[in-house]
C-alpha atoms as a PDB file:
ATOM      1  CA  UNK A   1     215.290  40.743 127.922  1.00  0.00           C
ATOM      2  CA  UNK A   2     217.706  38.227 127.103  1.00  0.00           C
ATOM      3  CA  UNK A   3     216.315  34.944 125.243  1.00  0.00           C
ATOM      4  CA  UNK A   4     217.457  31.152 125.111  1.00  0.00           C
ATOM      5  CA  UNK A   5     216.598  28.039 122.810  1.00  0.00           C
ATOM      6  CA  UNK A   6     214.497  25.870 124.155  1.00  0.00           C
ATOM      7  CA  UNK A   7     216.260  22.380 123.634  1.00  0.00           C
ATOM      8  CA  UNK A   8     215.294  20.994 120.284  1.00  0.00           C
ATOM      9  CA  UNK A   9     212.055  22.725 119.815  1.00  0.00           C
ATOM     10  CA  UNK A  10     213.967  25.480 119.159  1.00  0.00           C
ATOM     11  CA  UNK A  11     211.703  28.009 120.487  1.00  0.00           C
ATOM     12  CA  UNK A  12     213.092  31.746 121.364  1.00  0.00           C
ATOM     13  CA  UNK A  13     212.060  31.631 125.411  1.00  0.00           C
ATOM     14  CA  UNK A  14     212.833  34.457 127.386  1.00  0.00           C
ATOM     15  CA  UNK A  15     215.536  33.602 129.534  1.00  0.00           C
ATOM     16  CA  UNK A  16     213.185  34.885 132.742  1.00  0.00           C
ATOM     17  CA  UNK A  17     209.640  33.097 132.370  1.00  0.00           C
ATOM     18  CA  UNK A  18     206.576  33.498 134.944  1.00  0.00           C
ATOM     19  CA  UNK A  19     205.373  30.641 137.700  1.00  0.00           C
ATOM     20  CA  UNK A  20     201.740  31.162 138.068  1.00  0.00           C
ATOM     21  CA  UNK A  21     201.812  29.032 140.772  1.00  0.00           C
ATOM     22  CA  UNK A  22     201.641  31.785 143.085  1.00  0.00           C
ATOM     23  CA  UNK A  23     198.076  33.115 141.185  1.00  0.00           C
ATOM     24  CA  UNK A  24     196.695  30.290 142.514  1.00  0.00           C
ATOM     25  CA  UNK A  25     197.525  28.610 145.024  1.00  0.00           C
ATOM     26  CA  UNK A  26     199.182  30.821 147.695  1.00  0.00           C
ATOM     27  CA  UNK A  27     197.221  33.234 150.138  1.00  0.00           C
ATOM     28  CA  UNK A  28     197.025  37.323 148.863  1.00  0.00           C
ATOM     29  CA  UNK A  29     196.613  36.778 145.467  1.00  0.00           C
ATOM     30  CA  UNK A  30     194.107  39.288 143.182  1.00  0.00           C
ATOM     31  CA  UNK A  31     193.081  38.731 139.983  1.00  0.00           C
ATOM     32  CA  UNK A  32     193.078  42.140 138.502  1.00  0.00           C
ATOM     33  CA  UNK A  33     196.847  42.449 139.895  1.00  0.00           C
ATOM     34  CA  UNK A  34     197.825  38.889 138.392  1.00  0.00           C
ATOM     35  CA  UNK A  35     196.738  40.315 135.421  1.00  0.00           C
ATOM     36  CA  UNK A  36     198.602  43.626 135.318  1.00  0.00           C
ATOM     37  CA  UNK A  37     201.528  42.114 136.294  1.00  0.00           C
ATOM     38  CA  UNK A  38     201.201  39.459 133.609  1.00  0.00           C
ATOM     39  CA  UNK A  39     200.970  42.074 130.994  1.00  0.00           C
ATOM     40  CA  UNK A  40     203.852  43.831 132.396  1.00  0.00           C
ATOM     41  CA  UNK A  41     205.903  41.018 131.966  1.00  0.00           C
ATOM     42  CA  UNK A  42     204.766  41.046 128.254  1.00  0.00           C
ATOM     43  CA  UNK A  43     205.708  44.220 127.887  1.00  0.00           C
ATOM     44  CA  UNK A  44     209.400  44.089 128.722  1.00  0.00           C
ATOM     45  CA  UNK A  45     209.754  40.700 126.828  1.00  0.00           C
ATOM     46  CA  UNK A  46     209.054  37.689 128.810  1.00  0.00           C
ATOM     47  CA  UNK A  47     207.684  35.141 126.693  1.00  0.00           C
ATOM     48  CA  UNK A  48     206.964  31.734 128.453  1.00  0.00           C
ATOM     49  CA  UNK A  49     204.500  31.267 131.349  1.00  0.00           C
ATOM     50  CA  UNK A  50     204.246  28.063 133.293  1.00  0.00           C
ATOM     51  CA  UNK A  51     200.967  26.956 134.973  1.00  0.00           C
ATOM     52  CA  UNK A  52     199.042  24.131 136.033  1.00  0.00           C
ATOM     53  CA  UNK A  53     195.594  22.341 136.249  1.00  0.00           C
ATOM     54  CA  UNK A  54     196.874  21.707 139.965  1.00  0.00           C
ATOM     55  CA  UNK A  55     196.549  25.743 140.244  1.00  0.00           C
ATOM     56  CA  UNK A  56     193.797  26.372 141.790  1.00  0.00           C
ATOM     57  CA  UNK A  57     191.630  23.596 139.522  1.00  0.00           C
ATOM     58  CA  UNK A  58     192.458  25.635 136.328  1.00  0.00           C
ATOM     59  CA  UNK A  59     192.394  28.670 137.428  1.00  0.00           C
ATOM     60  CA  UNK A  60     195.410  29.986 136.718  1.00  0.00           C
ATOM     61  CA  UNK A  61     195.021  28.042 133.411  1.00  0.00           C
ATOM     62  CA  UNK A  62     192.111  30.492 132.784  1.00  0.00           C
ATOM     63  CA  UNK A  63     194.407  33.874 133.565  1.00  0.00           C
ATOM     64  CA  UNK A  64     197.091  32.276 130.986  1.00  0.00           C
ATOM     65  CA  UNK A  65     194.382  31.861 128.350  1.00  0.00           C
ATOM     66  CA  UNK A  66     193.037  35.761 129.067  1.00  0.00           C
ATOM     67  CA  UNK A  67     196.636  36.823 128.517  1.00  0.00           C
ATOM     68  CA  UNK A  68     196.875  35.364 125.478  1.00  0.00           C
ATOM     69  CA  UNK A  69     194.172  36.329 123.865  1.00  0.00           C
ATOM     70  CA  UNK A  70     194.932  40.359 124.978  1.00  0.00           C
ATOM     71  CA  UNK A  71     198.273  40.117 122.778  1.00  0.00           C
ATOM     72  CA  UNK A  72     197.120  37.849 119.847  1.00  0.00           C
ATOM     73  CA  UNK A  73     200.280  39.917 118.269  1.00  0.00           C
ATOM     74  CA  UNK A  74     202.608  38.466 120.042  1.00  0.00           C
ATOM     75  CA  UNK A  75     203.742  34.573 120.326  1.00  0.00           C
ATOM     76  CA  UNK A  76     203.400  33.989 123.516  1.00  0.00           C
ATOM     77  CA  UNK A  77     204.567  29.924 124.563  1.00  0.00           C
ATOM     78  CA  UNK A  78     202.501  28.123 127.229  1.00  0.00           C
ATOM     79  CA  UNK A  79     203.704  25.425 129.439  1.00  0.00           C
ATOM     80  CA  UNK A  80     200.654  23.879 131.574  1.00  0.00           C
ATOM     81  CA  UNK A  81     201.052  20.051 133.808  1.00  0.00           C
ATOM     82  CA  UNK A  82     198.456  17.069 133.746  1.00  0.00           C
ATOM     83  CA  UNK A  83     197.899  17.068 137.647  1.00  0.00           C
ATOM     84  CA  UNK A  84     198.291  12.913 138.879  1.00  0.00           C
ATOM     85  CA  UNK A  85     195.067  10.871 139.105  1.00  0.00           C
ATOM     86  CA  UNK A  86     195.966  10.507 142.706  1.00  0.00           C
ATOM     87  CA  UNK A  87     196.264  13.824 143.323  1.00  0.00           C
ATOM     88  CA  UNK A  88     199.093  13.725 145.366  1.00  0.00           C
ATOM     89  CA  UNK A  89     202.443  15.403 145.681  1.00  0.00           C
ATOM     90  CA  UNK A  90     205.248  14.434 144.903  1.00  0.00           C
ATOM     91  CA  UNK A  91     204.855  10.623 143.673  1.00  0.00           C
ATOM     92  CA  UNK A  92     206.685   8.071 145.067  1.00  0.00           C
ATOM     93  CA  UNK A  93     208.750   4.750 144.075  1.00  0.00           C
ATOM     94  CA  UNK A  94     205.747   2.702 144.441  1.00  0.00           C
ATOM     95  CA  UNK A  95     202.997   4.784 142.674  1.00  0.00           C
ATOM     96  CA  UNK A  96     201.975   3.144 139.405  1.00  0.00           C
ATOM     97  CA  UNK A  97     201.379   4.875 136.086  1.00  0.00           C
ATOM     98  CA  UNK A  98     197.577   3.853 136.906  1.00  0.00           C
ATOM     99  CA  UNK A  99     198.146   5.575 139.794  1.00  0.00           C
ATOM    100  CA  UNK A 100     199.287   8.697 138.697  1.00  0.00           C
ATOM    101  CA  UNK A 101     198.969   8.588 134.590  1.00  0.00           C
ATOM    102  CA  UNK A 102     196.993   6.356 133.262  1.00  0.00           C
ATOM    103  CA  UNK A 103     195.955   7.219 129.275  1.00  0.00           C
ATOM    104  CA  UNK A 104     192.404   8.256 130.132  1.00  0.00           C
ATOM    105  CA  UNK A 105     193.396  10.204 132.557  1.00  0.00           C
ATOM    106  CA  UNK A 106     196.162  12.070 130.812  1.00  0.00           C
ATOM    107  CA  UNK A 107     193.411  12.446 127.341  1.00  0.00           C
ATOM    108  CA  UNK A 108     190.857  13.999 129.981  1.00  0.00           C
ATOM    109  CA  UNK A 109     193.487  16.518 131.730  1.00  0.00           C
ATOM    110  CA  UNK A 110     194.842  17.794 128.665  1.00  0.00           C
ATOM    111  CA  UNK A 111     191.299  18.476 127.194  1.00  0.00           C
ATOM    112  CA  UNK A 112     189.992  19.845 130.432  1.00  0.00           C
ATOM    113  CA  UNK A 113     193.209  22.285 130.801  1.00  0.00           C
ATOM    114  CA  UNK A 114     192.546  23.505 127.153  1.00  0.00           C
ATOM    115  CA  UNK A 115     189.341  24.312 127.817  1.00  0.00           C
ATOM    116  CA  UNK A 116     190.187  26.501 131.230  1.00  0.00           C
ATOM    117  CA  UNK A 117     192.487  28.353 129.064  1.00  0.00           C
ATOM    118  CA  UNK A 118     190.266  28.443 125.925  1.00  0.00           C
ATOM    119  CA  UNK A 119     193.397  27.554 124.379  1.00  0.00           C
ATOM    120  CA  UNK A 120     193.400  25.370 121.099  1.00  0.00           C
ATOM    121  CA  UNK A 121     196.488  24.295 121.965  1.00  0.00           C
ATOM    122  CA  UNK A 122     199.896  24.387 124.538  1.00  0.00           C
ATOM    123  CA  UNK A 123     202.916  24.804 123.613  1.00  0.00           C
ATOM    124  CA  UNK A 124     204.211  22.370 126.431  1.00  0.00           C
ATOM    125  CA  UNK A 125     202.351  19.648 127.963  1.00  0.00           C
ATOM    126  CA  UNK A 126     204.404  18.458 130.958  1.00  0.00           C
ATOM    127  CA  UNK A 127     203.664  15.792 133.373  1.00  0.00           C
ATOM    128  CA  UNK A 128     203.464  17.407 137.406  1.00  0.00           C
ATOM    129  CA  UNK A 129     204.795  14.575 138.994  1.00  0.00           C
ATOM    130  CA  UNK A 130     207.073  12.218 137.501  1.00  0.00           C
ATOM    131  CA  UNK A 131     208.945   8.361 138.063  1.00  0.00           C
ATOM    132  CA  UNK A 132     211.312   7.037 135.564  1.00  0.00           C
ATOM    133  CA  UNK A 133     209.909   4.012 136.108  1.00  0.00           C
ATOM    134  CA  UNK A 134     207.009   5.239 134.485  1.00  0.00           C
ATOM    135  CA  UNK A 135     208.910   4.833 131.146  1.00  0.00           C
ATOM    136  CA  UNK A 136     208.378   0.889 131.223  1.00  0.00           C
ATOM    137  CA  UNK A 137     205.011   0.845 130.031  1.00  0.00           C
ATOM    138  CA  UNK A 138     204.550   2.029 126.958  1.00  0.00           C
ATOM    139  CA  UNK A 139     200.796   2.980 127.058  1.00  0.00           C
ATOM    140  CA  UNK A 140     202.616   6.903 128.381  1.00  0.00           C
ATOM    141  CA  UNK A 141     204.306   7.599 125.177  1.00  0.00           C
ATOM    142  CA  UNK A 142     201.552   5.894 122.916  1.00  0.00           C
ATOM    143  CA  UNK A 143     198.950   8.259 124.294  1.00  0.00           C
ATOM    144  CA  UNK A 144     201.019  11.411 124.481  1.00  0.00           C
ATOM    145  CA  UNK A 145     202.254  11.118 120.850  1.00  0.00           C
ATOM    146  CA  UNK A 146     198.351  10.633 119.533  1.00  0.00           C
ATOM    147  CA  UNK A 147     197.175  13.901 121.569  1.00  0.00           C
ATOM    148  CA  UNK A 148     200.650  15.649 120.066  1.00  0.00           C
ATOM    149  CA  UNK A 149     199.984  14.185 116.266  1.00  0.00           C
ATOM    150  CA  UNK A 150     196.313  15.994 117.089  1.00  0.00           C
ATOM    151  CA  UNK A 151     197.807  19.420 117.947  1.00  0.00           C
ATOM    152  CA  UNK A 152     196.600  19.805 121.262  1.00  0.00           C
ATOM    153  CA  UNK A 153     200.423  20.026 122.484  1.00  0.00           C
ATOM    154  CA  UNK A 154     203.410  20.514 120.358  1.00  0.00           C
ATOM    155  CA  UNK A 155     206.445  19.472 122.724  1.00  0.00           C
ATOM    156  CA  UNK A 156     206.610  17.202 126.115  1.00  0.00           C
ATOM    157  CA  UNK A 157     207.797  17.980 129.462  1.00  0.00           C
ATOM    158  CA  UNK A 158     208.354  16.688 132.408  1.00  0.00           C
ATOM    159  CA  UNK A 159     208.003  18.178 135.882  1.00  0.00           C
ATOM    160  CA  UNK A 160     210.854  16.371 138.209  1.00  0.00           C
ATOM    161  CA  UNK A 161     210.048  16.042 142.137  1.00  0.00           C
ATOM    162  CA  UNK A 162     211.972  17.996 144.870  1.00  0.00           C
ATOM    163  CA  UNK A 163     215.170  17.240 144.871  1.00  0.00           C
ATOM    164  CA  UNK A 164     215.376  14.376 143.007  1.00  0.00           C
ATOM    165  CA  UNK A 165     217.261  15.404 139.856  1.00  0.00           C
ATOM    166  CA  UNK A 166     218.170  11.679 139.240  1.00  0.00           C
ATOM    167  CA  UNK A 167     214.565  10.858 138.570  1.00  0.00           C
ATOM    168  CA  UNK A 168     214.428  12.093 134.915  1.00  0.00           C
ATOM    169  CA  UNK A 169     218.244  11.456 133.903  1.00  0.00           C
ATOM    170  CA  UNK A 170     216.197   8.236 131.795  1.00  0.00           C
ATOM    171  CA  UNK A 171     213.155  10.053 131.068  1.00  0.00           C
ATOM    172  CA  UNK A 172     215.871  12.610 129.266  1.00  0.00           C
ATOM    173  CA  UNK A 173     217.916   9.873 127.733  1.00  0.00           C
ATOM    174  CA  UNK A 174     214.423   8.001 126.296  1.00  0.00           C
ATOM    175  CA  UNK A 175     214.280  11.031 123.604  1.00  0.00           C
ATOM    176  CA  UNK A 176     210.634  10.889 124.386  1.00  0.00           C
ATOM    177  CA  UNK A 177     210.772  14.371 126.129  1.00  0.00           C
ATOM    178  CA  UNK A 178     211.798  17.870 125.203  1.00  0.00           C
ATOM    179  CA  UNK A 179     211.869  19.696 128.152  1.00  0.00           C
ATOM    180  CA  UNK A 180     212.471  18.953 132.098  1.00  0.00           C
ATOM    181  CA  UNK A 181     211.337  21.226 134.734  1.00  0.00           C
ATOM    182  CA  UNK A 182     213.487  21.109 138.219  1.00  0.00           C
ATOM    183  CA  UNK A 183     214.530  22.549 141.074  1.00  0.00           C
ATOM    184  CA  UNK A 184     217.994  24.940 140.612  1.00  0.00           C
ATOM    185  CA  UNK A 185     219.150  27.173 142.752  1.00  0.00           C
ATOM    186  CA  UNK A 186     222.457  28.627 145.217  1.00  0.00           C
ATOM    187  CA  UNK A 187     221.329  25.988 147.577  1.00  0.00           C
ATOM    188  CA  UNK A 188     219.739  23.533 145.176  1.00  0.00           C
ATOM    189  CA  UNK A 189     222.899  22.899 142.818  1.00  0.00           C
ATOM    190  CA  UNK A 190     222.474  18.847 142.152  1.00  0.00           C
ATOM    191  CA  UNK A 191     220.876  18.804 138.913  1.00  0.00           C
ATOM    192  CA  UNK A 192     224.404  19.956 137.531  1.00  0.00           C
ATOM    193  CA  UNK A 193     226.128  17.035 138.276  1.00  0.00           C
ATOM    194  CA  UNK A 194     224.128  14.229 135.943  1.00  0.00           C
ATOM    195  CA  UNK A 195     221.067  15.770 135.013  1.00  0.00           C
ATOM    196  CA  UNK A 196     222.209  18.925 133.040  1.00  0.00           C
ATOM    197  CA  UNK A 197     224.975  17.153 131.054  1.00  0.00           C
ATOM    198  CA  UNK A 198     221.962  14.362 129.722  1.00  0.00           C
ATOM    199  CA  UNK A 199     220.140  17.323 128.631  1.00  0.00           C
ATOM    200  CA  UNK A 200     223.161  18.922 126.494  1.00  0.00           C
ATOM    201  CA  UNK A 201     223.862  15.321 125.065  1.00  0.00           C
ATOM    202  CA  UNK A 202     220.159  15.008 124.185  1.00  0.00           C
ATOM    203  CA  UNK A 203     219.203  18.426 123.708  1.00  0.00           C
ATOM    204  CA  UNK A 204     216.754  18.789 126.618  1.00  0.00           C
ATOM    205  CA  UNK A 205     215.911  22.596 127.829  1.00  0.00           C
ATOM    206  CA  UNK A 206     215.849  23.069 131.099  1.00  0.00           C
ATOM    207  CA  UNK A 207     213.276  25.559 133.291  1.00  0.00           C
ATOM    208  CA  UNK A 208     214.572  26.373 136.441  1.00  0.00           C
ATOM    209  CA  UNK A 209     211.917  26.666 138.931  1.00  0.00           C
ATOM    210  CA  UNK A 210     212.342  27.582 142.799  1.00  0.00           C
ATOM    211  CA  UNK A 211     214.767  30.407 142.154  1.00  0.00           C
ATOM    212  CA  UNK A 212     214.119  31.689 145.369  1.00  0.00           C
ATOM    213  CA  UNK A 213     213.793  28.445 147.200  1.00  0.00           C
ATOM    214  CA  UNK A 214     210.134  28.942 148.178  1.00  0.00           C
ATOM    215  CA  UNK A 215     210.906  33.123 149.603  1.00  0.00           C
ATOM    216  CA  UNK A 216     214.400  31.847 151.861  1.00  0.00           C
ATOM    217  CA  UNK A 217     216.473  33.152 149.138  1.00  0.00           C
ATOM    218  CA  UNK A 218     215.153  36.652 148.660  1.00  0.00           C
ATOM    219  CA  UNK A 219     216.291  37.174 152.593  1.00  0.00           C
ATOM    220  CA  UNK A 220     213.295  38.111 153.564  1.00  0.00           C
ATOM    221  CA  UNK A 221     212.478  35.472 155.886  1.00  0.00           C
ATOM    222  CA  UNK A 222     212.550  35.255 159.330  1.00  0.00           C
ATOM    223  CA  UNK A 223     212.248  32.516 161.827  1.00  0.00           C
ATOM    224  CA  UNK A 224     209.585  34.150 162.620  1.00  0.00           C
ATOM    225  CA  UNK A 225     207.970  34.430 159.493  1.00  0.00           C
ATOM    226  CA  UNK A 226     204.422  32.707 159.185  1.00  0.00           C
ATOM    227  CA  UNK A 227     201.621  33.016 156.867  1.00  0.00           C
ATOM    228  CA  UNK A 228     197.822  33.021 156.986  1.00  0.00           C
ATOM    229  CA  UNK A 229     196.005  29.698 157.652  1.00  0.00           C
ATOM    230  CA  UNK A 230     195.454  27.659 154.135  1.00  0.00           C
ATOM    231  CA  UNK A 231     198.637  28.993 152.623  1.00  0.00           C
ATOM    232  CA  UNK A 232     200.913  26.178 151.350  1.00  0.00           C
ATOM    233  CA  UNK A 233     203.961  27.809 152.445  1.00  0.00           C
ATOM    234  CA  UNK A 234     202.779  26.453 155.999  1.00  0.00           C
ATOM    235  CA  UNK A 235     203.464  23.125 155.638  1.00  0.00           C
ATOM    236  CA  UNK A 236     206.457  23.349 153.543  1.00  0.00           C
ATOM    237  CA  UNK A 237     208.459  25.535 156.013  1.00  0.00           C
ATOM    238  CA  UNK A 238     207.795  23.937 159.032  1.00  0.00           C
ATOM    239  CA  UNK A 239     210.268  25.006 161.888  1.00  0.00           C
ATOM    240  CA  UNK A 240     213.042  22.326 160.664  1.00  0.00           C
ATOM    241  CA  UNK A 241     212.858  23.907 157.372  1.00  0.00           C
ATOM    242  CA  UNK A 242     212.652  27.296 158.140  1.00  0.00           C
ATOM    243  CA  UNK A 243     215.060  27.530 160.899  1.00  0.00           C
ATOM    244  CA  UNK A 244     217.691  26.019 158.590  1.00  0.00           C
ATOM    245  CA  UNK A 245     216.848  27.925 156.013  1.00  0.00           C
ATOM    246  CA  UNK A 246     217.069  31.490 157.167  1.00  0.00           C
ATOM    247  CA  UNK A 247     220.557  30.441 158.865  1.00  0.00           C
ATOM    248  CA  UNK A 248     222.110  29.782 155.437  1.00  0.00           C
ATOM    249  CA  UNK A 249     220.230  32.679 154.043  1.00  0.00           C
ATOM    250  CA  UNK A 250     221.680  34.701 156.342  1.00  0.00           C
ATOM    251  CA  UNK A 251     225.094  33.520 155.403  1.00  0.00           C
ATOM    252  CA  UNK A 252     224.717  34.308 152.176  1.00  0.00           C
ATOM    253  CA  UNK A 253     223.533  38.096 153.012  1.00  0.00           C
ATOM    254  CA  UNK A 254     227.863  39.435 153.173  1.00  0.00           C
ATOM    255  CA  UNK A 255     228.130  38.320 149.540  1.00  0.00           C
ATOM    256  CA  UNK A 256     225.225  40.243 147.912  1.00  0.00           C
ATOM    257  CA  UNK A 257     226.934  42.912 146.241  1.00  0.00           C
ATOM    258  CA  UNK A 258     226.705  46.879 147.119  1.00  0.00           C
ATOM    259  CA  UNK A 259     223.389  47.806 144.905  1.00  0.00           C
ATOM    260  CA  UNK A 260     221.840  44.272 144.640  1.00  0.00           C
ATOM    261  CA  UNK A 261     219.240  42.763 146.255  1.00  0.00           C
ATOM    262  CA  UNK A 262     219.814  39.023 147.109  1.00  0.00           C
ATOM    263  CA  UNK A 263     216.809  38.120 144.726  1.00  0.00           C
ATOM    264  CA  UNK A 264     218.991  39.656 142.143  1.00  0.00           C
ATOM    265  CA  UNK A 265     221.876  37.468 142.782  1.00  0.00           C
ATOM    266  CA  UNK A 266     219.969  34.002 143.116  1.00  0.00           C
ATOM    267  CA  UNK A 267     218.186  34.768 139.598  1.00  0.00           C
ATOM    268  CA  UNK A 268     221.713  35.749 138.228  1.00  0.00           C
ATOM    269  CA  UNK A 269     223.363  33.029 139.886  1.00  0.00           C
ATOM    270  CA  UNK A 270     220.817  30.507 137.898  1.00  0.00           C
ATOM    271  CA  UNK A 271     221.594  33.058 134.784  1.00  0.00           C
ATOM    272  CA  UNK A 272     225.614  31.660 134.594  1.00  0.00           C
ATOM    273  CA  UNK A 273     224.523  27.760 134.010  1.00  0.00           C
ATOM    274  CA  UNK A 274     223.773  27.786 130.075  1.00  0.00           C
ATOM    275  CA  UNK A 275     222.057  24.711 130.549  1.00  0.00           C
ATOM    276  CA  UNK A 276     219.336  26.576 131.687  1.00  0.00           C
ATOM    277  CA  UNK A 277     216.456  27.490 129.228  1.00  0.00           C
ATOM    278  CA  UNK A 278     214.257  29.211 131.031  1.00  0.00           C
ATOM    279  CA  UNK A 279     213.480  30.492 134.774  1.00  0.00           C
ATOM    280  CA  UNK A 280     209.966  30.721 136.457  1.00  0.00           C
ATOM    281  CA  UNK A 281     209.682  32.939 139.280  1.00  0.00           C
ATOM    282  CA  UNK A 282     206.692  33.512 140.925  1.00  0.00           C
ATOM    283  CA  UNK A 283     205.585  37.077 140.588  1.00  0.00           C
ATOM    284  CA  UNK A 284     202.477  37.956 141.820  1.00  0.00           C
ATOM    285  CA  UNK A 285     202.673  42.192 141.786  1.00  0.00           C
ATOM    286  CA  UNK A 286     204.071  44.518 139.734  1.00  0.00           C
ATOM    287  CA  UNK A 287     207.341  45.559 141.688  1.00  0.00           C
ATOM    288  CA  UNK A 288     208.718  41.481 141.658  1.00  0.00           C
ATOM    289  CA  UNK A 289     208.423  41.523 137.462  1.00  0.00           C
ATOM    290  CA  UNK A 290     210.060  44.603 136.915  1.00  0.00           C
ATOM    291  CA  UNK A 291     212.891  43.168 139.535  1.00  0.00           C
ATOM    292  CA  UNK A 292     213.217  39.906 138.097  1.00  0.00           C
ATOM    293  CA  UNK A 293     213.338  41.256 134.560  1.00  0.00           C
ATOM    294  CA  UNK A 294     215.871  43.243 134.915  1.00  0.00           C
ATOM    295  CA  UNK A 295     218.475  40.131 136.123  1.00  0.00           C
ATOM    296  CA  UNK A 296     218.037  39.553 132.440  1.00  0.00           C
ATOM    297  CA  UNK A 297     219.705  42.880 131.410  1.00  0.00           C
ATOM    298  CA  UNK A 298     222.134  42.954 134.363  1.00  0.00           C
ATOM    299  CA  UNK A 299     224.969  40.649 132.700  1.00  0.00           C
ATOM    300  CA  UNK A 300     226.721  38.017 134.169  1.00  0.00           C
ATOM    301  CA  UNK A 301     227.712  37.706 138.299  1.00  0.00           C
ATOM    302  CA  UNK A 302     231.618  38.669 139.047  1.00  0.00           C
ATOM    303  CA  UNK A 303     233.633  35.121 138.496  1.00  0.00           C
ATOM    304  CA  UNK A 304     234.500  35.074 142.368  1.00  0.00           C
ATOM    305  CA  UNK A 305     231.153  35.644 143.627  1.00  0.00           C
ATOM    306  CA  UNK A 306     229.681  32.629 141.662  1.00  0.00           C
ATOM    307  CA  UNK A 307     232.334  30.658 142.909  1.00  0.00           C
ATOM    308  CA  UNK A 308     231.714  31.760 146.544  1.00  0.00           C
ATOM    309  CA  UNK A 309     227.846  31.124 145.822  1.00  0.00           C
ATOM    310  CA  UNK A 310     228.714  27.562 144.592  1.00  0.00           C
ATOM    311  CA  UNK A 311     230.353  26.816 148.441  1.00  0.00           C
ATOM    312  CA  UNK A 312     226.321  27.417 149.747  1.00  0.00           C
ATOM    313  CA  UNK A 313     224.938  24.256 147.680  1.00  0.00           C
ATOM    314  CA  UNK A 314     222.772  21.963 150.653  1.00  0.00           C
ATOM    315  CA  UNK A 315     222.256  18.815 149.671  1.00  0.00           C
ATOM    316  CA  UNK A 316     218.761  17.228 150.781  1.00  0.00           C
ATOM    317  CA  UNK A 317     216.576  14.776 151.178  1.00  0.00           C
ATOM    318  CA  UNK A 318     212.387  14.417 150.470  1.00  0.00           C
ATOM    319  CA  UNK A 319     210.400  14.305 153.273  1.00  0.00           C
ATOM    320  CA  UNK A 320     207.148  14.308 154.516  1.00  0.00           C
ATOM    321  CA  UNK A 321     206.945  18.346 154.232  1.00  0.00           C
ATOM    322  CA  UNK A 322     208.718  18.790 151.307  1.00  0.00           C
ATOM    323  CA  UNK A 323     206.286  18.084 148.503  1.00  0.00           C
END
């Protein structure tokens, strides 16, 4: 395992996280294989886990905290998200900061995710949803500096909605933050072209989550692909999404080099942008975190293949399915 500074915290992060997203909130999941996979992970170096209150209500929250506590010998960094008072993904241009983030909300969250955890304290508090606008009133950073100057977080992080990389290019620039999670990918390549030069200038790490853009990128996918009823990935790749996305999938499939798999190549791909801090797969069983580790040890992609790869960026749009 390879490992990265984090921005100005200057935290050692493995350079291939964990997304416990997939613990949580997605249909097939088991406890007792969460866990062995999460201490597999430990064992061949990964350091940084990413969860959420939004993860099943805290549970995930509660597997982090487990882990933790089973390898008190090792520093382990935890990233968990204050879930919006609205409850509702992403936000949008007219959702208020009472809306989403108002400072009793955000003092309640915090304490409620330590407690799931049995943490004393994160590493990274980041906000789930997130509008620059938010930045104008300045009850945000007065509250989240008081609950950092307590120690129940030690850095700040923002979690940027689906393709919108421009919507944290002033949340980065307000050197209120330390870290900014977004979406970066083969197809999802927009956050190089403002966001990831304001977060060299200002010293901003970067996780990179989506690697696989939701499963499309592991070409796996079919357009018949569905999933059992209650699984998120329902709604998000609804037959305009998925159509389109196992077509340029399957364009990418003649590139993937002899002896790698195409998840291989996206997480490598993502590997070549130094801007990058950290990536957070999801990896729910044993087999994806010894695959995804090893893109860590694999070196860089062939100079012509990322610049092939770079051709497949796809520029979108929110929409109602996105989230």
């Amino acid at each position: 395992m390879n490992y990265r500074k984090f921005g100005r915290t200057n935290w050692d992060v493995s350079e291939i996280g964990y997304g416990m997203w997939g613990m949580a909130g997605w249909t097939g999941s088991d406890d007792g294989e969460s866990m062995e996979s999460l201490q597999l992970a430990v064992n061949k170096g990964c350091n940084f886990f990413d969860t959420a209150w939004g993860y099943g209500a805290g549970k995930s929250e509660g597997l982090l905290g487990k882990l933790v506590r089973a390898n008190a010998d090792k520093k382990l960094y935890t990233a968990t998200k204050i879930p919006p008072r609205n409850f509702k993904w992403p936000s949008k241009r007219e959702y208020s900061l009472d809306d989403c983030f108002p400072p009793d909300h955000i003092e309640e969250y915090v304490e409620k995710s330590l407690a799931n955890a049995g943490l004393d304290s994160y590493d990274l508090m980041q906000f789930h949803t997130w509008e620059d606008s938010w930045l104008e009133d300045d009850r945000l950073l007065r509250k989240m500096t008081d609950l950092k100057s307590k120690g129940l977080f030690h850095a700040i992080g923002v979690s940027i909605n689906r393709w919108e990389p421009w919507n944290g290019l002033k949340a980065v620039k307000s050197g209120m933050i330390d870290s900014v999670q977004v979406i970066y990918n083969i197809f999802d390549q927009n956050p190089g072209d403002e966001l990831f030069p304001a977060c060299r200038e200002y010293d901003v790490a970067v996780i990179a989550r989506v690697p696989f853009d939701e499963g499309s990128l592991t070409g796996n996918l079919t357009k018949d692909s569905r999933w059992p009823e209650g699984d998120w990935r329902n709604t998000y790749f609804v037959a305009e999404n998925l159509d389109a996305s196992v077509e340029r999938a399957e364009r990418l499939k003649p590139l993937v080099p002899e002896g790698m798999t195409m998840a291989e190549m996206a997480l490598r791909f993502i590997l070549a942008e130094p801007t990058v801090s950290t990536i957070i797969p999801g990896m729910r069983k044993t087999h994806h975190v010894k695959s995804n580790m090893a893109a860590s040890d694999a070196g860089p992609l062939d100079a012509s293949l990322l610049e092939e790869l770079r051709k497949h960026r796809w520029d979108r749009e929110p929409t109602e399915w996105s989230q």
